[in-house]
Protein backbone atom coordinates (compact mmCIF):
# COMPACT_ATOMS: atom_id res chain seq x y z
CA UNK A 1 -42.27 1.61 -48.94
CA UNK A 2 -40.82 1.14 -45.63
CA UNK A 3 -37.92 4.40 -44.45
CA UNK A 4 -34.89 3.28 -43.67
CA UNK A 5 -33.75 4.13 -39.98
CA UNK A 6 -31.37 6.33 -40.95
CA UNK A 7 -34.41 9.04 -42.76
CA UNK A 8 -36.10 8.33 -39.09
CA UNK A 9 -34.36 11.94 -38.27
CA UNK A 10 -36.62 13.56 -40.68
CA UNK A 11 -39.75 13.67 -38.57
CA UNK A 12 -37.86 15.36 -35.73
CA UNK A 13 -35.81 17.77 -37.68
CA UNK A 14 -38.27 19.25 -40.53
CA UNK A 15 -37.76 22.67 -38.52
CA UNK A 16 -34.01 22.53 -39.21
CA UNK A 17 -34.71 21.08 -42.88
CA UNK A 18 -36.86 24.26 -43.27
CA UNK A 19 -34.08 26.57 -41.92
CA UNK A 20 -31.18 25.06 -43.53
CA UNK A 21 -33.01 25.86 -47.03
CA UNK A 22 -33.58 29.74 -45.61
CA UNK A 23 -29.75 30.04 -44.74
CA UNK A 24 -28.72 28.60 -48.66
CA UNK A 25 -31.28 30.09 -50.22
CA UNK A 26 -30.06 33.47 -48.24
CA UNK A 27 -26.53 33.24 -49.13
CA UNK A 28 -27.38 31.89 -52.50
CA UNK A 29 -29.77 35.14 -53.56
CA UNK A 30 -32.77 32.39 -53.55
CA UNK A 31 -36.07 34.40 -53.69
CA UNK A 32 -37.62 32.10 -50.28
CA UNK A 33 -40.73 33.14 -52.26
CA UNK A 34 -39.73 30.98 -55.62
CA UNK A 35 -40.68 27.88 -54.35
CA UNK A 36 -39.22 25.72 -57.84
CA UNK A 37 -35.56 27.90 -56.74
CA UNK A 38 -35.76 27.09 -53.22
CA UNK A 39 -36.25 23.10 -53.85
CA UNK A 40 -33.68 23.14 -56.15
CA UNK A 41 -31.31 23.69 -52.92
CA UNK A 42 -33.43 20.69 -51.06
CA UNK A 43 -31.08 17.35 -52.48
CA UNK A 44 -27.91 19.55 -50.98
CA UNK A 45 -29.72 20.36 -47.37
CA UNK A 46 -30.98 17.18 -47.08
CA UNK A 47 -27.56 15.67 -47.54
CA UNK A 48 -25.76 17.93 -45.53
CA UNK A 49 -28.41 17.08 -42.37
CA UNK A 50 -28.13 13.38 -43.16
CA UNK A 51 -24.34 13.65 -42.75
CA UNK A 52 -24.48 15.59 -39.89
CA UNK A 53 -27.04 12.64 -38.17
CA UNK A 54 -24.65 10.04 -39.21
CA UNK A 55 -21.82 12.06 -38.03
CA UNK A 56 -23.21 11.58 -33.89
CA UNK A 57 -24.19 7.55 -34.12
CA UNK A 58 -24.70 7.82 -30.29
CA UNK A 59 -27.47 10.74 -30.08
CA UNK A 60 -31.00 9.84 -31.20
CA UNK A 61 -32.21 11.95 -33.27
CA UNK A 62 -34.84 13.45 -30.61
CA UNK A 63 -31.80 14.99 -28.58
CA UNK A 64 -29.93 16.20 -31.33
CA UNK A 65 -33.00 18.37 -33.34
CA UNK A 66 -34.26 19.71 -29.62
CA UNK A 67 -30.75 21.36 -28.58
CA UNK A 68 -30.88 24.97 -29.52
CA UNK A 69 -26.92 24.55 -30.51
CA UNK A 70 -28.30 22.60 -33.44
CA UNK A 71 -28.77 25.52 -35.97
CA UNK A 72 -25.41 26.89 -35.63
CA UNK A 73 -23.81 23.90 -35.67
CA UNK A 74 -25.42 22.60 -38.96
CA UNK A 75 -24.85 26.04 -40.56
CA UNK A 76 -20.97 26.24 -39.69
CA UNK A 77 -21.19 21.68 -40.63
CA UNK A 78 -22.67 23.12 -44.26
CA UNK A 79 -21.07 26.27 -44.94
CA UNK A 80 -17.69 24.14 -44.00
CA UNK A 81 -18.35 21.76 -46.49
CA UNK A 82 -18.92 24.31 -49.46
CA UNK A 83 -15.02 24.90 -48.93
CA UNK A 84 -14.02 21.74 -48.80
CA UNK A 85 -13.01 21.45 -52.60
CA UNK A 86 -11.62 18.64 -54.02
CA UNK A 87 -8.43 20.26 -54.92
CA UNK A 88 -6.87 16.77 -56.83
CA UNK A 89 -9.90 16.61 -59.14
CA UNK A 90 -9.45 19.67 -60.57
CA UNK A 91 -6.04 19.36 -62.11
């Protein structure tokens, strides 16, 4: 089974994959140590990372996992969408 190009960022950002699930599993009371809790947050990071890729078309994905800017901004891209609630659905 062949990726798609748009996984491709995978292999350079596992690092940020890895501390993405630290930062939920941190706000979320996630013992790091329960490895089936942690996982469950993995679908959600994963997502959140894609986006975030797909969001800057013009940087490979090299550039963007090596700037040290990169864990702050995908904290503050995450965290932002947690309180982005759709508001219409609800009523």
């Amino acid at each position: 089974m062949s990726r798609s190009y748009e996984e491709s960022w995978i292999v350079e950002g596992i690092f940020h994959i890895l501390y993405l699930l630290s930062v939920k599993c941190d706000q979320g009371g996630t013992d790091l140590f329960d490895a089936d809790e942690v996982l469950k947050h993995y679908s959600s990071v994963k997502e959140d990372i894609d986006e975030f890729v797909k969001n800057n078309p013009n940087k490979a994905a090299y550039r963007i996992f090596r700037s040290s800017l990169t864990k702050r901004l995908l904290v503050k891209y995450s965290n932002a969408k947690q309180f982005d609630l759709p508001l219409d659905a609800a009523e």
